[in-house]
Protein backbone atom coordinates (compact mmCIF):
# COMPACT_ATOMS: atom_id res chain seq x y z
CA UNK A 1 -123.16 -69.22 -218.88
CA UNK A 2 -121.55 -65.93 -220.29
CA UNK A 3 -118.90 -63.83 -219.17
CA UNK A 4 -121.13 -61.58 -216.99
CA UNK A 5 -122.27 -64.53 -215.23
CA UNK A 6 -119.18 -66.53 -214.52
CA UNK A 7 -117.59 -63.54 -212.97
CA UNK A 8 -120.41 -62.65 -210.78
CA UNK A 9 -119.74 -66.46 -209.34
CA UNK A 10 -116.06 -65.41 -209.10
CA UNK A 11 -116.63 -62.81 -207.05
CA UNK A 12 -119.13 -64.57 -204.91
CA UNK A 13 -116.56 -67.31 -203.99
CA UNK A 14 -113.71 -65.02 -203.34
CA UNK A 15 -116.12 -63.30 -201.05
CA UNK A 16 -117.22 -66.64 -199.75
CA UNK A 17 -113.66 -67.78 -199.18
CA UNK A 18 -112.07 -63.92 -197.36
CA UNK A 19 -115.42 -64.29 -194.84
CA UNK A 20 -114.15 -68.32 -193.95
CA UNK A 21 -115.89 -69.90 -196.07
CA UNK A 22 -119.13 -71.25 -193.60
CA UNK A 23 -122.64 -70.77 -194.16
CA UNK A 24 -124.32 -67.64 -194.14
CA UNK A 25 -125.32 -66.86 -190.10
CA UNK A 26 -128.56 -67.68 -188.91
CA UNK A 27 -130.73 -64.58 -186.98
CA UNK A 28 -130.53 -65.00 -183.46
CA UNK A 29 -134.27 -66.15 -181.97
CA UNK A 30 -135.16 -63.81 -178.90
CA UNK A 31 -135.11 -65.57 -175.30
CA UNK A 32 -138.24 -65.37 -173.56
CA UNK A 33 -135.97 -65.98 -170.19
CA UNK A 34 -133.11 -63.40 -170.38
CA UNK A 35 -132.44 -60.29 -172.48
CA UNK A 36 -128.97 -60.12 -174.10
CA UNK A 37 -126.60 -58.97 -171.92
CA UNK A 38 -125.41 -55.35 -172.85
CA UNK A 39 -122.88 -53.49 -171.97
CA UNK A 40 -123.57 -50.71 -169.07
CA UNK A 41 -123.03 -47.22 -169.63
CA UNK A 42 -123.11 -46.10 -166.16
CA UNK A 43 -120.56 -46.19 -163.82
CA UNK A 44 -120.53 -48.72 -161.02
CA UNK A 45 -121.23 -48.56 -157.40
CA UNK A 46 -117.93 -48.88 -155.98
CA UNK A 47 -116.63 -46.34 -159.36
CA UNK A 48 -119.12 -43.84 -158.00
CA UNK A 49 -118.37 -44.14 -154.19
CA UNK A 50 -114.32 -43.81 -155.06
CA UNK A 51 -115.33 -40.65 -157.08
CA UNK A 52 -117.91 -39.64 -154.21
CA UNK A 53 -115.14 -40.00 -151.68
CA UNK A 54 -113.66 -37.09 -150.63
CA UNK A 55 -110.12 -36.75 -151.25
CA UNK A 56 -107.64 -37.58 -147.98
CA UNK A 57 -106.55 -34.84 -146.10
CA UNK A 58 -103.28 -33.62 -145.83
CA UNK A 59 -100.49 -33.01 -143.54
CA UNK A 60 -102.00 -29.53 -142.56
CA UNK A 61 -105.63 -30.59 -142.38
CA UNK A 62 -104.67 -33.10 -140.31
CA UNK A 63 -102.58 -31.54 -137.83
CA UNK A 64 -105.29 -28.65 -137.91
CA UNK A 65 -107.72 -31.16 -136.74
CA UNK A 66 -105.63 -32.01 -133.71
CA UNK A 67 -104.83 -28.90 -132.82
CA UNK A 68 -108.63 -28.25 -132.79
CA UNK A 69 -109.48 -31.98 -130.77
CA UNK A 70 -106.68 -30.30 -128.13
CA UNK A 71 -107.71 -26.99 -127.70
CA UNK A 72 -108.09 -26.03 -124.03
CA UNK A 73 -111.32 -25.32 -122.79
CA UNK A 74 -111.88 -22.27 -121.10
CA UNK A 75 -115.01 -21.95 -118.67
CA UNK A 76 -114.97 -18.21 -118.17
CA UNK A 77 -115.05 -15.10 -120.04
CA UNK A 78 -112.60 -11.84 -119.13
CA UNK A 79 -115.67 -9.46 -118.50
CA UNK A 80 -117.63 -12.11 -115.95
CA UNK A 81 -117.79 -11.77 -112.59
CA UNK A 82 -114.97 -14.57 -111.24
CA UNK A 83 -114.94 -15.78 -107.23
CA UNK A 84 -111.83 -18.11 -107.14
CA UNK A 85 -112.15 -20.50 -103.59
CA UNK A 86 -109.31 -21.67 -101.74
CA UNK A 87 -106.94 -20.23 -104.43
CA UNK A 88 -103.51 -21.68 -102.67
CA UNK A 89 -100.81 -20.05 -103.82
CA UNK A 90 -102.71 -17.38 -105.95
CA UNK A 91 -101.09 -18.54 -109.40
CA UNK A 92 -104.29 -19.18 -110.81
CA UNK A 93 -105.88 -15.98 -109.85
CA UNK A 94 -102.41 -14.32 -110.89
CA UNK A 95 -102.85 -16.26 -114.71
CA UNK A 96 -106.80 -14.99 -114.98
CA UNK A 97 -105.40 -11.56 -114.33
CA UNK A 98 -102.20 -11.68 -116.14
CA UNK A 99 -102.91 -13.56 -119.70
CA UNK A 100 -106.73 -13.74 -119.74
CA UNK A 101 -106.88 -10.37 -118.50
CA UNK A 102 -109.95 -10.97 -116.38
CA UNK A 103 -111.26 -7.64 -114.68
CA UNK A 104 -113.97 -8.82 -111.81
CA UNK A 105 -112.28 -11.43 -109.89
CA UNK A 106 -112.07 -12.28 -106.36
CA UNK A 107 -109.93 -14.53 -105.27
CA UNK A 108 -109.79 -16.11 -101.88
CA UNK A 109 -107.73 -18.27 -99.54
CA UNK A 110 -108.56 -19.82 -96.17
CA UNK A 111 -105.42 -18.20 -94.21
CA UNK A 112 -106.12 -15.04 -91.58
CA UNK A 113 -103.48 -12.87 -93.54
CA UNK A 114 -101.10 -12.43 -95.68
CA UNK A 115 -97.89 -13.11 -93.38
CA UNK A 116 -100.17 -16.73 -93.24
CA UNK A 117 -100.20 -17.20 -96.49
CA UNK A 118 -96.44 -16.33 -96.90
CA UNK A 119 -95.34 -18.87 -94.21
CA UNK A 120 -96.94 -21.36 -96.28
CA UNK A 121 -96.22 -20.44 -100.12
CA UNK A 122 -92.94 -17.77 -99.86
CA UNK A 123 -93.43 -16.90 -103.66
CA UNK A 124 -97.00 -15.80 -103.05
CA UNK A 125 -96.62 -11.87 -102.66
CA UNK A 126 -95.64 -11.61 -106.14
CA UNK A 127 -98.88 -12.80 -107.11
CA UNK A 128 -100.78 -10.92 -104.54
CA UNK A 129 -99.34 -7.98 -106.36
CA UNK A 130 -100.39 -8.81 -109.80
CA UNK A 131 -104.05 -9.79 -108.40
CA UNK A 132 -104.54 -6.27 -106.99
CA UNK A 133 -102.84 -3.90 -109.39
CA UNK A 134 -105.67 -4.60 -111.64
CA UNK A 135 -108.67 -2.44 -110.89
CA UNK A 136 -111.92 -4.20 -109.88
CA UNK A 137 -109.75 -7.67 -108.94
CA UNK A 138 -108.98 -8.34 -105.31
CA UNK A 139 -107.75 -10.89 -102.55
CA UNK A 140 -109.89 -12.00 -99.48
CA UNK A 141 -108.46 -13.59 -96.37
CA UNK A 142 -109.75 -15.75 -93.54
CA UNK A 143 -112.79 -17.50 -96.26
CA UNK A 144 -113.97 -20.73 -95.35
CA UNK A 145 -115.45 -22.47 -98.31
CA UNK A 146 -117.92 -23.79 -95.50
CA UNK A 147 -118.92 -21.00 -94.19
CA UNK A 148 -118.15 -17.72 -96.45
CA UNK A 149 -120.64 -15.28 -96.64
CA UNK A 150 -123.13 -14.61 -99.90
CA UNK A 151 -121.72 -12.37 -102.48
CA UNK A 152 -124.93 -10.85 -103.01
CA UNK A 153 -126.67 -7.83 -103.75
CA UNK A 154 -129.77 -6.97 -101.44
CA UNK A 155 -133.19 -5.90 -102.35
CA UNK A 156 -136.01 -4.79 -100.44
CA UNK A 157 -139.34 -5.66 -101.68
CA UNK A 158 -142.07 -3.01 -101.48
CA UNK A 159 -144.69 -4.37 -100.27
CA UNK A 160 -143.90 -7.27 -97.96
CA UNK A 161 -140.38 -5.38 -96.99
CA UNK A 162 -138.69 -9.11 -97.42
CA UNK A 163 -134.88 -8.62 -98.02
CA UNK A 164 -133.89 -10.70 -101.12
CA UNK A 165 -130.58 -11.40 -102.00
CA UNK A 166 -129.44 -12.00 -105.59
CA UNK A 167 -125.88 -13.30 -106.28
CA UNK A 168 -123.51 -11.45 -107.53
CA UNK A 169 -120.91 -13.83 -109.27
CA UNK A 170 -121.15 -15.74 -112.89
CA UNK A 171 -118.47 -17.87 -111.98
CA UNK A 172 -117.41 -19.78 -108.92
CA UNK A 173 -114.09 -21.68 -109.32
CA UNK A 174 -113.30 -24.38 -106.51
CA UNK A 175 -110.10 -26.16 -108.03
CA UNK A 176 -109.09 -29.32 -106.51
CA UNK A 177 -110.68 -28.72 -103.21
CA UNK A 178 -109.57 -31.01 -100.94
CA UNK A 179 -109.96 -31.19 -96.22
CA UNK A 180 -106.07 -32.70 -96.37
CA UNK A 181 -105.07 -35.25 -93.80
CA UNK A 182 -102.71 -38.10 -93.16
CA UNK A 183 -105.04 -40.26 -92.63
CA UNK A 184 -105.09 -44.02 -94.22
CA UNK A 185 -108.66 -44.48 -93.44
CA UNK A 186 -109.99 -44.17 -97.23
CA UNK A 187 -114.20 -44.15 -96.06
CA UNK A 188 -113.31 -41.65 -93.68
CA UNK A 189 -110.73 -39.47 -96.04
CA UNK A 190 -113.97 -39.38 -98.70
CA UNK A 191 -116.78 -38.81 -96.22
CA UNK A 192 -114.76 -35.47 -94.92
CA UNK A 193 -114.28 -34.04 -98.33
CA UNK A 194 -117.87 -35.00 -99.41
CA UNK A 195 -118.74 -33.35 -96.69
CA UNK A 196 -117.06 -30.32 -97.75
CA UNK A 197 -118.18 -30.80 -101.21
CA UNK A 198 -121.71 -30.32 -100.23
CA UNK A 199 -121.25 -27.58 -97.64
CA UNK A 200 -119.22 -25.41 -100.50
CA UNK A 201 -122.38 -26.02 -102.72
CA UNK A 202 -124.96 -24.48 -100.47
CA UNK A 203 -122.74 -21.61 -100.01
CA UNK A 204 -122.17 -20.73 -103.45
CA UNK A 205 -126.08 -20.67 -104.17
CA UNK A 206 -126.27 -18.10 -102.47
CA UNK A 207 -123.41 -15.58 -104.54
CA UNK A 208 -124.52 -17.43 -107.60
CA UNK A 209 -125.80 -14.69 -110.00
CA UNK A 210 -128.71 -16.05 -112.77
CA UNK A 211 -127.51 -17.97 -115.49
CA UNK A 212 -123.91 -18.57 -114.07
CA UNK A 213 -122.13 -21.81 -113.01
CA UNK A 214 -120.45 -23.24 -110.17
CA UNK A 215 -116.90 -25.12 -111.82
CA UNK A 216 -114.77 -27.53 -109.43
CA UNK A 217 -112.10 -29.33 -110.85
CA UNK A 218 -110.45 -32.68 -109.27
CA UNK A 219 -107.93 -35.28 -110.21
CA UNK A 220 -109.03 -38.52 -112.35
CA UNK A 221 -109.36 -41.59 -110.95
CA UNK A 222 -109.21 -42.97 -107.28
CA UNK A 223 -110.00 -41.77 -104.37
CA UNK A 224 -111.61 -38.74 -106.27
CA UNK A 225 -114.18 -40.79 -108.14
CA UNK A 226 -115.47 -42.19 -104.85
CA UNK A 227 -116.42 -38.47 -103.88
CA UNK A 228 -119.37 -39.19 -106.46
CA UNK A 229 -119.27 -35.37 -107.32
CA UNK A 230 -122.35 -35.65 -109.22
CA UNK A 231 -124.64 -37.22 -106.81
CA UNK A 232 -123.14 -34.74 -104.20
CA UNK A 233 -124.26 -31.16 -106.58
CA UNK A 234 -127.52 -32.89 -107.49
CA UNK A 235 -128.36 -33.28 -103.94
CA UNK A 236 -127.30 -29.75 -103.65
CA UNK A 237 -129.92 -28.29 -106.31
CA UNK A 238 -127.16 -28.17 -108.68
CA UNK A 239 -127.02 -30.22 -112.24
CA UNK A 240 -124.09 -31.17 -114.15
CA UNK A 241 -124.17 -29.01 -117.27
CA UNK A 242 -121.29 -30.58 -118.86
CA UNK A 243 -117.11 -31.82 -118.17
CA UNK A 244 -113.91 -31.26 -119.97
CA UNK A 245 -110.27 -31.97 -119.37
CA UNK A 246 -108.19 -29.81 -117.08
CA UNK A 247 -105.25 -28.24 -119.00
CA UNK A 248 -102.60 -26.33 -116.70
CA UNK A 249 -101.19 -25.35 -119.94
CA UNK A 250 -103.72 -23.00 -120.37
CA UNK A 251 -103.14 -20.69 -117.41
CA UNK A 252 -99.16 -19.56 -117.41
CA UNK A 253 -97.19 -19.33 -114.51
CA UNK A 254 -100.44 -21.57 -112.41
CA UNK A 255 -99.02 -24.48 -110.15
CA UNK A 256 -100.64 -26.68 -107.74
CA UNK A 257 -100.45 -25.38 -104.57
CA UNK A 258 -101.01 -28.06 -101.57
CA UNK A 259 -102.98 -27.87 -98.30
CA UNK A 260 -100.41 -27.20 -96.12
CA UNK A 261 -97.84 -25.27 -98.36
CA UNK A 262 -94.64 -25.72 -100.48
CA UNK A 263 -93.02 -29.19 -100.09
CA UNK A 264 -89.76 -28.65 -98.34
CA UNK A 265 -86.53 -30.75 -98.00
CA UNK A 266 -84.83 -31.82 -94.96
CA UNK A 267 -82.84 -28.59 -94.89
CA UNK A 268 -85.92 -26.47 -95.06
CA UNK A 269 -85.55 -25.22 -98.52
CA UNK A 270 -88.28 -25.89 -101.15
CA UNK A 271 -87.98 -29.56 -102.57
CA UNK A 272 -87.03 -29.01 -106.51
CA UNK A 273 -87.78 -32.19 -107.53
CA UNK A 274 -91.06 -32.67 -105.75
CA UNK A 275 -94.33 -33.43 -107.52
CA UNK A 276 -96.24 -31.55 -109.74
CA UNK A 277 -100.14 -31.36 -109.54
CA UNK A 278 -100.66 -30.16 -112.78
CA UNK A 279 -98.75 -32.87 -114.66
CA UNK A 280 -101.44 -34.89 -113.24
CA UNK A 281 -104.92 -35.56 -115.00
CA UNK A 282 -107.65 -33.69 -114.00
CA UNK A 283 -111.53 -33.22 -114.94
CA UNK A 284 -113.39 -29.74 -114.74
CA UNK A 285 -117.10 -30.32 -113.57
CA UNK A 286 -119.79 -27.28 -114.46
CA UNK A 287 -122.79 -27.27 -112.23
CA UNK A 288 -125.63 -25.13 -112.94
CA UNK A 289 -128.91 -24.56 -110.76
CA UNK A 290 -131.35 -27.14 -111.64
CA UNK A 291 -133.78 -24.66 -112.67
CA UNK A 292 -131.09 -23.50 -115.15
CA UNK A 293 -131.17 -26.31 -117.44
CA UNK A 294 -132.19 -26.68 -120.51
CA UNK A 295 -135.93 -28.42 -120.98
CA UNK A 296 -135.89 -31.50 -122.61
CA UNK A 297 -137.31 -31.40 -126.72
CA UNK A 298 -140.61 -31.59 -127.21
CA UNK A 299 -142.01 -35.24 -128.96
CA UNK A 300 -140.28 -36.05 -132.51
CA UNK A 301 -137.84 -33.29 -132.09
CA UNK A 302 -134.70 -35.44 -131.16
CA UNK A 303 -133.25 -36.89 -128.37
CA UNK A 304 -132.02 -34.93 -125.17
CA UNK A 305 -128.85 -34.11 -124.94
CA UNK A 306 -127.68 -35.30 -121.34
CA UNK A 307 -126.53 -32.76 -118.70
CA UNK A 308 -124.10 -34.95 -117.94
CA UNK A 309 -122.61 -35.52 -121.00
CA UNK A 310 -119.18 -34.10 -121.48
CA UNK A 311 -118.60 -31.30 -123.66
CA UNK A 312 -115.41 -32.73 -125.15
CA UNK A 313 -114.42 -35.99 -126.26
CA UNK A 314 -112.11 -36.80 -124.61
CA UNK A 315 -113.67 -38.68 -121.14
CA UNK A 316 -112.64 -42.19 -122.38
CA UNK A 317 -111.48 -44.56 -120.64
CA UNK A 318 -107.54 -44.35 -121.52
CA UNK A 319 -107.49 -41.03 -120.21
CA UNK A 320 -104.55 -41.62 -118.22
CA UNK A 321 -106.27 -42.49 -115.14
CA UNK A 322 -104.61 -42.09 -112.09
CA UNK A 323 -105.05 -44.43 -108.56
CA UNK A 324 -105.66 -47.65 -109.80
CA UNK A 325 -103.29 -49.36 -107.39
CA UNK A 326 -102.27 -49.17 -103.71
CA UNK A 327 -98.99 -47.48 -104.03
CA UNK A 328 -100.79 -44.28 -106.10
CA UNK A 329 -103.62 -44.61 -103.43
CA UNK A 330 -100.76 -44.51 -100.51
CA UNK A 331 -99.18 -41.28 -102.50
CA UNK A 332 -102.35 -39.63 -102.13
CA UNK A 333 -103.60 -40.18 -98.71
CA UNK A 334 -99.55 -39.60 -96.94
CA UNK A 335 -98.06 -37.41 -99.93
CA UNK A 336 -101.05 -35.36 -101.03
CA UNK A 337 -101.82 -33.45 -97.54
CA UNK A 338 -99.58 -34.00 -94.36
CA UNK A 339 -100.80 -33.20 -91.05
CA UNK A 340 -103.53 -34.95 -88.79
CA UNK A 341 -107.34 -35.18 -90.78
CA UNK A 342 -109.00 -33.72 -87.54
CA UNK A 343 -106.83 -30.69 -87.07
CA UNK A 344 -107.10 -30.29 -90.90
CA UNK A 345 -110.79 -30.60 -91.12
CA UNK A 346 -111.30 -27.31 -92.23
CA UNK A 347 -108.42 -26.39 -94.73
CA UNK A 348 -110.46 -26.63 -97.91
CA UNK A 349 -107.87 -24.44 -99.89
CA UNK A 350 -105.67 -27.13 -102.00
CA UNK A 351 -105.47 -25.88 -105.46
C-alpha cells in the first residue's frame, strides 16, 4: 500500500469515526399502507377560526349597542294626523306637541268641559294651553271612546249618490284605557273593559285613514293579559302588526293620569308620594286593518314574518312582569280606579 492509499483509509476512518462510527444507513422501503407523515404548511382549523374571528368590541361599541337595544320606540311621525283617546290629564298630548313637535293632533278626554277636567287633574290648564297654542292641534270634550263620532271626510259618489266616508286620522292612540271600578270581581272587572276594548275598535274604523294604525298601550302582566287584546282587535277586523315596550321616558313632562283624577291625601291636597303609572311596565300594541297587512311570501321565498311578532326584542319573559300575586292584583282592582264599576262604566279615559 503507498502513501496515497494509506491516507485515503485515514481519512475514511476519521470520517467513519466524527459520523458514530455505525454502518452506512439503509434507504427507507416505501409503505404501501401510509405515506410519511409531513409536516403541514397550512394553518389549522382552530388557527384560522381565531384569525377569522373578529376582534372583541370595545367599551364604546359595546355601550353603543345598548344604547341602540334601548332606544325608545316611537309609533308616530310629527307631520301625521294624531287622535289621542281618553288623554287624562293631557301630558301626553302636551309632550307630542311640546318635544315631538307634532302639528295635527287631537286630543280628547271624556269630561263635559274644562272646569271637569280641572276638578279632576288641577295642573291640567297648563297643558290645555300648550295643546292649543300650536296651530292645527286641538282639545275635544265630552268624547266617549264608545260612542265618538267618525273623523271622516265625506264623499258623494256620482252615480249611485252613496255618501262614503274615509277616515281622516293615521294614528289613533288609546293609552291604558281602562272602565275603572272598585270592584273585586276579577271576570266581571275584564268583561267591562273587553267590552270597551271592542266598542273603541269599531269606532276608530271608522276615522281610520288608509294605511294608518290603531296603537293602545296597557300594563304587563295580570289582570291586563286576561283582556286577550289580540283576540279582542282580530274580532274587530283589526290585526296585530307588531308590539314594543312602553317608555314614559320618551315623552317629557307625560304622567299617568287615573280614572277618577289626582290621588289626594286625607287633607285634600295631592298625595306626593303616591304611585306612579309610568314606573310601571307597559306594552304598546299596533293594530292595523286586516286588509292592511302584508301578504304572506310566495313558495321558496322565506318564511312569514308573523303579525304578531314584536318589533323589538325585548317581550321575554323577565320583563318585569307585574300581577303575579294577590296583593299586586288587590292594588289594581281597589288602588287603580276608586269609585263603584257600574257608575264608572263609561269612564274609558285612564291614561
Amino acid at each position: 500500500m503507498g502513501k496515497k492509499g494509506g491516507g485515503r483509509l485515514l481519512q475514511a476512518a476519521k470520517a467513519a469515526k466524527q459520523g458514530g462510527g455505525g454502518p452506512p444507513a439503509k434507504k427507507q422501503k416505501k409503505s404501501h399502507g401510509s405515506k410519511p407523515k409531513q409536516q403541514s404548511t397550512k394553518p389549522s382549523r382552530s388557527a384560522s377560526a381565531a384569525s377569522a374571528a373578529p376582534p372583541p368590541l370595545s367599551s364604546s361599541s359595546k355601550q353603543h349597542k345598548q344604547k341602540q337595544h334601548s332606544e325608545p320606540t316611537i309609533p308616530f311621525s310629527p307631520d301625521q294626523n294624531i287622535l289621542l283617546v281618553g288623554d287624562g290629564d293631557l301630558s301626553f298630548a302636551a309632550s307630542l306637541v311640546e318635544h315631538h313637535h307634532c302639528t295635527n293632533l287631537t286630543a280628547t278626554v271624556y269630561e263635559k268641559d274644562l272646569d271637569e277636567l280641572s276638578a279632576k287633574y288641577p295642573h291640567v290648564r297648563a297643558n290645555v294651553d300648550k295643546i292649543c297654542a300650536v296651530p292645527g292641534c286641538k282639545v275635544l270634550y265630552n268624547i266617549d271612546a264608545r260612542r265618538m263620532a267618525p273623523f271622516a271626510h265625506k264623499t258623494k259618489d256620482k252615480q249611485t249618490g252613496r255618501v262614503e266616508q274615509t277616515g281622516t286620522m293615521d294614528r289613533i292612540i288609546f293609552n291604558f284605557p281602562h272602565v275603572g271600578g272598585k270592584s273585586t270581581d276579577v271576570n266581571r272587572q275584564v268583561r267591562y273593559n273587553q267590552e270597551l276594548l271592542v266598542d273603541f275598535f269599531k269606532r276608530s274604523l271608522l276615522s281610520l285613514a288608509p294605511g294608518g294604525s290603531v296603537i293602545v298601550t296597557l300594563f304587563e302582566g295580570e289582570p291586563y293579559t286576561l283582556w286577550n287584546i289580540r283576540d279582542l282587535a282580530r274580532h274587530s277586523d283589526l290585526a296585530v302588526e307588531k308590539s314594543f315596550k312602553f317608555q314614559a321616558r320618551a315623552y317629557p313632562g307625560y304622567h299617568h293620569a287615573r280614572t277618577l283624577g289626582v290621588v289626594k291625601n286625607k287633607k285634600g291636597e295631592a298625595a306626593e308620594g303616591a304611585w306612579k303609572g309610568e314606573e310601571r311596565p307597559a306594552r304598546s300594541y299596533v293594530f292595523v286593518r286586516k286588509d292592511d297587512v302584508p301578504k304572506p311570501p310566495a313558495p321558496g321565498m322565506g318564511k312569514k314574518r308573523k303579525a304578531e311578532e314584536s318589533d323589538d326584542e325585548d317581550e321575554e319573559e323577565d320583563d318585569d312582569d307585574w300581577g303575579s300575586g294577590e296583593d299586586d292584583l288587590e292594588e289594581e282592582l281597589g288602588d287603580d280606579a276608586e269609585g263603584d264599576v257600574d257608575d264608572a262604566e263609561d269612564a274609558a279615559d285612564d291614561n
